[in-house]
N, C-alpha and C. Protein backbone atom coordinates (compact mmCIF):
# COMPACT_ATOMS: atom_id res chain seq x y z
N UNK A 1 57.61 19.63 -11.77
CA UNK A 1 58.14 20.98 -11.76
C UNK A 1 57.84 21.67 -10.42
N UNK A 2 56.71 21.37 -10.36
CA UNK A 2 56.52 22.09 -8.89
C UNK A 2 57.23 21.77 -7.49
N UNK A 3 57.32 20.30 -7.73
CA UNK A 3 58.27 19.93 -6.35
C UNK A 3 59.85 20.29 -6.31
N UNK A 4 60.39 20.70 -7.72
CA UNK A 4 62.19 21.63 -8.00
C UNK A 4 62.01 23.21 -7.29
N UNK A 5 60.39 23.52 -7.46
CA UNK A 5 60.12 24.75 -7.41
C UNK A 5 59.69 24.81 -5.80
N UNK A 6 59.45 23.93 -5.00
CA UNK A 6 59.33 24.07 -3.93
C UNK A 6 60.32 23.86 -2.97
N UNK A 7 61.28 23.23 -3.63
CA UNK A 7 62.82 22.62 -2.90
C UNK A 7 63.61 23.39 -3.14
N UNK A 8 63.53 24.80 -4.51
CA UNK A 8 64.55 25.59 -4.16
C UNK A 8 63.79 26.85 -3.34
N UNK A 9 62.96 26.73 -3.60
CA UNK A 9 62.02 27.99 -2.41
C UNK A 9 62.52 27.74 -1.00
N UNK A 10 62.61 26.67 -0.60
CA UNK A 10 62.59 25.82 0.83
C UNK A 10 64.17 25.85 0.86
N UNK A 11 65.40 25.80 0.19
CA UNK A 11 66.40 25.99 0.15
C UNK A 11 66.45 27.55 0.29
N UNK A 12 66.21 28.34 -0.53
CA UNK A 12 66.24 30.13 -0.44
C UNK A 12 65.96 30.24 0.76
N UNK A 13 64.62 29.83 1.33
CA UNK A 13 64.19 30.43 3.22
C UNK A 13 64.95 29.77 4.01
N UNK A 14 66.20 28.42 3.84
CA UNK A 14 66.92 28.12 4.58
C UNK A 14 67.80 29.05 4.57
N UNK A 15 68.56 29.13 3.69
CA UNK A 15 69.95 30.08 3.85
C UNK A 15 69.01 31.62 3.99
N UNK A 16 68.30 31.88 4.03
CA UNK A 16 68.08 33.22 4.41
C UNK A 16 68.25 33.27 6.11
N UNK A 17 67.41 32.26 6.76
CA UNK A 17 67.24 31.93 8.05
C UNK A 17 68.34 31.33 8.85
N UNK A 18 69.18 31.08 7.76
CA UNK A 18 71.02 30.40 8.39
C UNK A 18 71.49 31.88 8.72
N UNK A 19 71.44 32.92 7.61
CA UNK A 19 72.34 34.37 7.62
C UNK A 19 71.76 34.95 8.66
N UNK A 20 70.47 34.93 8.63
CA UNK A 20 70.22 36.11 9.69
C UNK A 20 70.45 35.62 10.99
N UNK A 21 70.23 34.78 11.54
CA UNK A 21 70.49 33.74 12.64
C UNK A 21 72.48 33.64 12.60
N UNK A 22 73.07 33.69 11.91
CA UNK A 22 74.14 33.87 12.11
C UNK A 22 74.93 35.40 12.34
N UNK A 23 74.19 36.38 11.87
CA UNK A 23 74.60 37.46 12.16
C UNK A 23 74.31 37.91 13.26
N UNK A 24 72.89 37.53 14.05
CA UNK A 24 72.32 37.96 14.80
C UNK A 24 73.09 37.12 15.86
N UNK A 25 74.06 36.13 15.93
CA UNK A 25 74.67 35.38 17.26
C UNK A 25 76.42 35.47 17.33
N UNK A 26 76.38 35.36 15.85
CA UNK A 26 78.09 35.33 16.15
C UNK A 26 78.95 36.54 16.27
N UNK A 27 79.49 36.46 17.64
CA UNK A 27 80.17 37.64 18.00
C UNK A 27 81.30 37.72 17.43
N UNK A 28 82.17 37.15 16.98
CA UNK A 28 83.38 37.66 16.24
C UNK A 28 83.91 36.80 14.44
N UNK A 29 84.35 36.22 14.41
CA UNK A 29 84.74 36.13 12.88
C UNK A 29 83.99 34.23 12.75
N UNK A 30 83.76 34.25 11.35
CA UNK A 30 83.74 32.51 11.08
C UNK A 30 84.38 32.78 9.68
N UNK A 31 84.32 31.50 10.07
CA UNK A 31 85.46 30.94 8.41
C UNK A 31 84.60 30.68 7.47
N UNK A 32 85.22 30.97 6.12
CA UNK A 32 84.69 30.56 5.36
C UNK A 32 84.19 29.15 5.06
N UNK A 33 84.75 28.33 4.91
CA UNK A 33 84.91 27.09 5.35
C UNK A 33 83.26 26.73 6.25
N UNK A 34 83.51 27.15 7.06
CA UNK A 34 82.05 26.70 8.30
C UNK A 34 80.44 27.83 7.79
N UNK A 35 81.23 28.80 7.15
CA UNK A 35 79.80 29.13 6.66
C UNK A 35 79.51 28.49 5.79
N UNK A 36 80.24 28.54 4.42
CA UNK A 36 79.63 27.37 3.71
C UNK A 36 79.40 26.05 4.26
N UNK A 37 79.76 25.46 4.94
CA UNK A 37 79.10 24.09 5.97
C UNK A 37 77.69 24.82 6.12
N UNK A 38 77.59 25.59 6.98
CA UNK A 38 76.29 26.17 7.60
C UNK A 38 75.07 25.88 6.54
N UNK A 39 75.75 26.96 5.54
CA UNK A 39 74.62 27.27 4.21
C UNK A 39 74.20 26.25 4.02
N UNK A 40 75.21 25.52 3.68
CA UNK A 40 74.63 23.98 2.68
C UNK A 40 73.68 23.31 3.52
N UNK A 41 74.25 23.05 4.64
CA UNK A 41 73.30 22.16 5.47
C UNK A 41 71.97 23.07 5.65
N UNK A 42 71.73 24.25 5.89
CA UNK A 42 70.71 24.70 6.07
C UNK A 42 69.88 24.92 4.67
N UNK A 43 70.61 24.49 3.43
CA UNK A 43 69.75 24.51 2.01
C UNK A 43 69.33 23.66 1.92
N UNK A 44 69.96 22.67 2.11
CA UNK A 44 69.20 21.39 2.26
C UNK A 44 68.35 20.85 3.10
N UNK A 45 68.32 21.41 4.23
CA UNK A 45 66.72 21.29 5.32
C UNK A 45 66.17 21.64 4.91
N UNK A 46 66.11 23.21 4.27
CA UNK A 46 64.98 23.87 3.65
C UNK A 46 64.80 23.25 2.37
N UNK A 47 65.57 22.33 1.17
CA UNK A 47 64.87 22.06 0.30
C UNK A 47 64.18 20.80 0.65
N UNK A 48 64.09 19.98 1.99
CA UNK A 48 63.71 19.06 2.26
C UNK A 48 62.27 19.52 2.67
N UNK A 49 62.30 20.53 3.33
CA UNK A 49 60.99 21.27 3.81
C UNK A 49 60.07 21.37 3.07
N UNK A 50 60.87 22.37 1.81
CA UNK A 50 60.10 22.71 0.67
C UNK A 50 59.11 21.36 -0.13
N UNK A 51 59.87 20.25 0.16
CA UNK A 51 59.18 19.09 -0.74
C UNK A 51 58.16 18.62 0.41
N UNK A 52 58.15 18.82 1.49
CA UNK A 52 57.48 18.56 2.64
C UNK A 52 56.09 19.40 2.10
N UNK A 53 56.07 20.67 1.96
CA UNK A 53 54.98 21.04 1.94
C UNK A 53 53.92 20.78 0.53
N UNK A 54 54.10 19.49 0.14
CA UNK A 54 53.12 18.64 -0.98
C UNK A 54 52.45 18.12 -0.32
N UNK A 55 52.19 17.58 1.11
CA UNK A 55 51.52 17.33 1.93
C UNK A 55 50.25 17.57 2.20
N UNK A 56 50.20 19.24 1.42
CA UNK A 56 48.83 20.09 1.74
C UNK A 56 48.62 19.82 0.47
N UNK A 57 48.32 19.21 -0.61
CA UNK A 57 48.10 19.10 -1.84
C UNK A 57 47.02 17.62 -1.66
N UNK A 58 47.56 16.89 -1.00
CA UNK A 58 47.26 16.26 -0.75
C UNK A 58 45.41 15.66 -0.46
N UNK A 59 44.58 15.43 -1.10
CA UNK A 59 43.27 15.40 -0.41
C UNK A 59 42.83 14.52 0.38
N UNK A 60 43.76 13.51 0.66
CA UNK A 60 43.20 12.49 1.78
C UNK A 60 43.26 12.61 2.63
N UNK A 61 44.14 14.18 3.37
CA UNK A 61 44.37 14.61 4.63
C UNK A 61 43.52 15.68 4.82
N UNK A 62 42.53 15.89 5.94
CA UNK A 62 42.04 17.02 6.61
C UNK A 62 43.51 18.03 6.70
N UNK A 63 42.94 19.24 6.77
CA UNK A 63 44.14 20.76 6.89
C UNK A 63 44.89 20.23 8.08
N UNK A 64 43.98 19.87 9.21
CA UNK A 64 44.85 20.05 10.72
C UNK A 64 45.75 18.44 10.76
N UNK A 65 45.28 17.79 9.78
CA UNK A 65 46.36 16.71 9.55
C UNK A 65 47.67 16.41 9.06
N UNK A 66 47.04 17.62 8.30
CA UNK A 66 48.57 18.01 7.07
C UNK A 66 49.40 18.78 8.15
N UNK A 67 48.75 19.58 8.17
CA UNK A 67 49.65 20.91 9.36
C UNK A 67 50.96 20.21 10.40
N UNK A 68 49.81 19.30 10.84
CA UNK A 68 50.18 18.23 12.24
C UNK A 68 51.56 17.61 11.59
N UNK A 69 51.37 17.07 10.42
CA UNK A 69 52.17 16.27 9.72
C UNK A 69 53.57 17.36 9.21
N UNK A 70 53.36 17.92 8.64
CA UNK A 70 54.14 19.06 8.28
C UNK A 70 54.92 19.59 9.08
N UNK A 71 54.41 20.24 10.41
CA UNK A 71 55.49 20.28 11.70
C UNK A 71 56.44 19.67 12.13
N UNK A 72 55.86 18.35 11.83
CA UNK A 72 56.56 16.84 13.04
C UNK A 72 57.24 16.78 11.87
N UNK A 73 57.39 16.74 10.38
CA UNK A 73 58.43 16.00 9.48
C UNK A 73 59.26 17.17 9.50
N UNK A 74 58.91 19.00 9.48
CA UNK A 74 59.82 19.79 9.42
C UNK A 74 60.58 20.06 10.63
N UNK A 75 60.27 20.14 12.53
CA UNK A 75 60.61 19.62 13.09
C UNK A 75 61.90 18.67 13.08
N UNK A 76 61.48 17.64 12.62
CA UNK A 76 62.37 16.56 12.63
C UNK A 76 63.49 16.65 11.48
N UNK A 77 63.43 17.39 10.52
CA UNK A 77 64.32 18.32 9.35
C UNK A 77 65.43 18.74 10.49
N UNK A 78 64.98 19.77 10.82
CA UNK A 78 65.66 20.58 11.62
C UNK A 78 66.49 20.53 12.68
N UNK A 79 65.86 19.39 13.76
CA UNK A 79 66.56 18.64 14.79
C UNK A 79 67.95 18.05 14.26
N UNK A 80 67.63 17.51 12.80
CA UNK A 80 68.83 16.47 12.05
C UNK A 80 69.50 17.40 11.74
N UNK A 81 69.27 18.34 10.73
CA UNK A 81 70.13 19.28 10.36
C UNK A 81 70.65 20.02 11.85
N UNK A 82 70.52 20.56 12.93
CA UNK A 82 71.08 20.64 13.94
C UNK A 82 72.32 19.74 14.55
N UNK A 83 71.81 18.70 14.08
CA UNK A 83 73.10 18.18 15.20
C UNK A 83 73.90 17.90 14.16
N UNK A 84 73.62 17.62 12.80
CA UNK A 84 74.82 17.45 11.79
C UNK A 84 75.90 18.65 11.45
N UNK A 85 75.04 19.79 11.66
CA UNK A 85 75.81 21.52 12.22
C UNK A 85 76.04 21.87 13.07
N UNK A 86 76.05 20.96 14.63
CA UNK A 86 76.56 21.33 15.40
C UNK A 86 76.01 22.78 16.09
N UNK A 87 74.66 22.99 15.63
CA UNK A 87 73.72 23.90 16.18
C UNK A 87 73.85 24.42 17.60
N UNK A 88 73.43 22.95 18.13
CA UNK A 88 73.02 23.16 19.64
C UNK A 88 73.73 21.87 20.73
N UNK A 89 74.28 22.17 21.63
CA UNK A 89 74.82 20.97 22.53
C UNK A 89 73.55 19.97 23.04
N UNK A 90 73.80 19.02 23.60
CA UNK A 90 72.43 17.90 23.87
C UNK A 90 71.82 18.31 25.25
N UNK A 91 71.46 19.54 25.58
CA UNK A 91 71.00 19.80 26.78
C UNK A 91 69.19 20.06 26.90
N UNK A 92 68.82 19.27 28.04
CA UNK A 92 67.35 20.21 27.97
C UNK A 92 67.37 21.86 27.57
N UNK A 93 67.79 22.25 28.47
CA UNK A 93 67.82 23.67 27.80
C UNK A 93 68.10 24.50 26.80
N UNK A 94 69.22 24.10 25.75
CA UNK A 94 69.27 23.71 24.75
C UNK A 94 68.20 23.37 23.87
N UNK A 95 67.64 22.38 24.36
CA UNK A 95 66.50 21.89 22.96
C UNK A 95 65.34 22.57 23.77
N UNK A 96 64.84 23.29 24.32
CA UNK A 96 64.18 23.82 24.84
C UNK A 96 64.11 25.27 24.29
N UNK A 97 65.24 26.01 24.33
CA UNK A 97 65.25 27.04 23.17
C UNK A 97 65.14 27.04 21.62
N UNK A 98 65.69 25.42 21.28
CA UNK A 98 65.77 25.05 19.53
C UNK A 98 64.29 24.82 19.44
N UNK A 99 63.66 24.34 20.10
CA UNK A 99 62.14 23.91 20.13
C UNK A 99 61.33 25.56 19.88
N UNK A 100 61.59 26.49 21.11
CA UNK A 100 61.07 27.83 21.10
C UNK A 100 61.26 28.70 19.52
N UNK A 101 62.11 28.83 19.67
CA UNK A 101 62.99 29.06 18.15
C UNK A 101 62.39 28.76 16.93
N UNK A 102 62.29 27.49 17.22
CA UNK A 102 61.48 26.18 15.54
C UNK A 102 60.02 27.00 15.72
N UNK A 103 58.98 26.63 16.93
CA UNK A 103 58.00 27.45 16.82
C UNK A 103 57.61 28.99 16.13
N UNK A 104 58.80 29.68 17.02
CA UNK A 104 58.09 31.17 16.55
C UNK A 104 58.58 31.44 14.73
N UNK A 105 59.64 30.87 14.13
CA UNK A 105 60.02 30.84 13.13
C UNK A 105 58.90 30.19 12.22
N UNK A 106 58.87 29.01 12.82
CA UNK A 106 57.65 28.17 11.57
C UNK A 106 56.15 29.11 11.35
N UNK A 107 56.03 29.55 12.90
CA UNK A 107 54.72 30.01 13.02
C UNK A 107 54.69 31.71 11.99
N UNK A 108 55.62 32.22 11.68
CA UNK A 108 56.12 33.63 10.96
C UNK A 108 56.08 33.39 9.69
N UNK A 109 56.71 31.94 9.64
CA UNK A 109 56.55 31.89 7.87
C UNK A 109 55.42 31.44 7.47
N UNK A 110 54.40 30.27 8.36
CA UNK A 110 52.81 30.29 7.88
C UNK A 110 52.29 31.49 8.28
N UNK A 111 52.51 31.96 8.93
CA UNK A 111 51.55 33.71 9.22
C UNK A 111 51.84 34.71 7.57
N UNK A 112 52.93 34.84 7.43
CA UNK A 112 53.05 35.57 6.06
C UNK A 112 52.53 34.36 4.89
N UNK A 113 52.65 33.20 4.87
CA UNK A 113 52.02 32.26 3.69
C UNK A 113 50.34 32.23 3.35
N UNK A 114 49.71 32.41 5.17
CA UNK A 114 48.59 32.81 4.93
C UNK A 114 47.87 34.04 4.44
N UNK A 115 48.68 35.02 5.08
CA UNK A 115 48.42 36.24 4.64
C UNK A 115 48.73 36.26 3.10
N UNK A 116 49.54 35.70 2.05
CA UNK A 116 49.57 36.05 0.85
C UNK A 116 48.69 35.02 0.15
N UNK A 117 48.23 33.65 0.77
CA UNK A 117 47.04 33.22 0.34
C UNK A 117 46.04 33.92 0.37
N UNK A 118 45.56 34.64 1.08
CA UNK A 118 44.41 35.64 1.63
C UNK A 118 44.52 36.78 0.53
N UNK A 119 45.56 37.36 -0.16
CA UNK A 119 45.63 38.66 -0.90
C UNK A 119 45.23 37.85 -1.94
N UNK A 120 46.04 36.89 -2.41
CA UNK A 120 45.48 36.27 -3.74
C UNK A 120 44.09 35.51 -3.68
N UNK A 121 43.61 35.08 -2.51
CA UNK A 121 41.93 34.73 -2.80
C UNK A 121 41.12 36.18 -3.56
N UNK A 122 41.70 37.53 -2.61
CA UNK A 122 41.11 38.27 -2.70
C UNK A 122 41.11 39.09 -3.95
N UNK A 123 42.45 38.98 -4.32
CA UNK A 123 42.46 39.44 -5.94
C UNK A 123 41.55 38.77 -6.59
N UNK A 124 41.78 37.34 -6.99
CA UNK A 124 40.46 36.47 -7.71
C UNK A 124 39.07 36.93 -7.76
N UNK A 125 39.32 36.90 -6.20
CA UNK A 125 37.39 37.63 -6.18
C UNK A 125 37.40 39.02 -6.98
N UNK A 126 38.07 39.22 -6.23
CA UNK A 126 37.93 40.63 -6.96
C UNK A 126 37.58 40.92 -8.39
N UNK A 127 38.62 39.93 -8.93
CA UNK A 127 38.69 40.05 -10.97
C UNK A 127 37.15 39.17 -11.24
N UNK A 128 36.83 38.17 -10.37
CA UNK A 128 34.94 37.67 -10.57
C UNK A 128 34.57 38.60 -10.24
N UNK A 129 33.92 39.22 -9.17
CA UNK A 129 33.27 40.09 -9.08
C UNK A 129 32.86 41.41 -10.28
N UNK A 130 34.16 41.35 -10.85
CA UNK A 130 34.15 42.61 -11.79
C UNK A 130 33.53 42.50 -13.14
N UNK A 131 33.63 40.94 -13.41
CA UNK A 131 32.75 40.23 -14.79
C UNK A 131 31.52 39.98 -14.46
């Protein structure tokens, strides 16, 4: 159950991150047709992602192993789903921005994942503390 529940989570933050990324670039009209291309392909990176992050469940991996691991397989999500969408042309510069891009994005969604790990440690304590 948990891995349906992490593949449509990881699907939801794809197409969220397809729309806004598409509003925020395309200057005049797309077809219907190519957005739905877009969506799909970008639901499906993200539900690939989503199953990616069982990784950290994992106890035979140290954190900075998983992490390490987690990047390079979501990373490599993304690169594929790129060129199957026609993302980005094959230029250094090009993957030089998709690279910049992948960073500050990945790094936004563990920054808010940690931060809501952190509220819910702190609730817990909180409800011990109070017994």
């Amino acid at each position: 159950m948990r891995f349906l529940l992490n593949a449509i989570t990881g699907a939801m933050i794809g197409m969220t991150i397809c729309t806004i990324i598409i509003a925020l670039t395309t200057t005049g009209s797309i077809s219907i047709e190519n957005l739905r291309q877009q969506l799909l392909i970008s639901s499906m990176m993200g539900a690939f992602i989503g199953l990616f992050t069982h990784i950290f469940t994992m106890e035979r991996f140290p954190m900075i192993v998983a992490l390490i691991l987690h990047f390079i397989a979501t990373y490599m999500s993304v690169l594929v789903a790129g060129y199957i969408g026609h993302w980005y042309v094959f230029t250094w510069l090009s993957f030089g921005f998709l690279t910049f891009y992948f960073v500050v994005i990945y790094s936004l969604i563990w920054l808010f994942q940690y931060q809501s790990l952190k509220r819910q440690v702190y609730e817990v304590n909180e409800f011990i503390r109070k017994k």
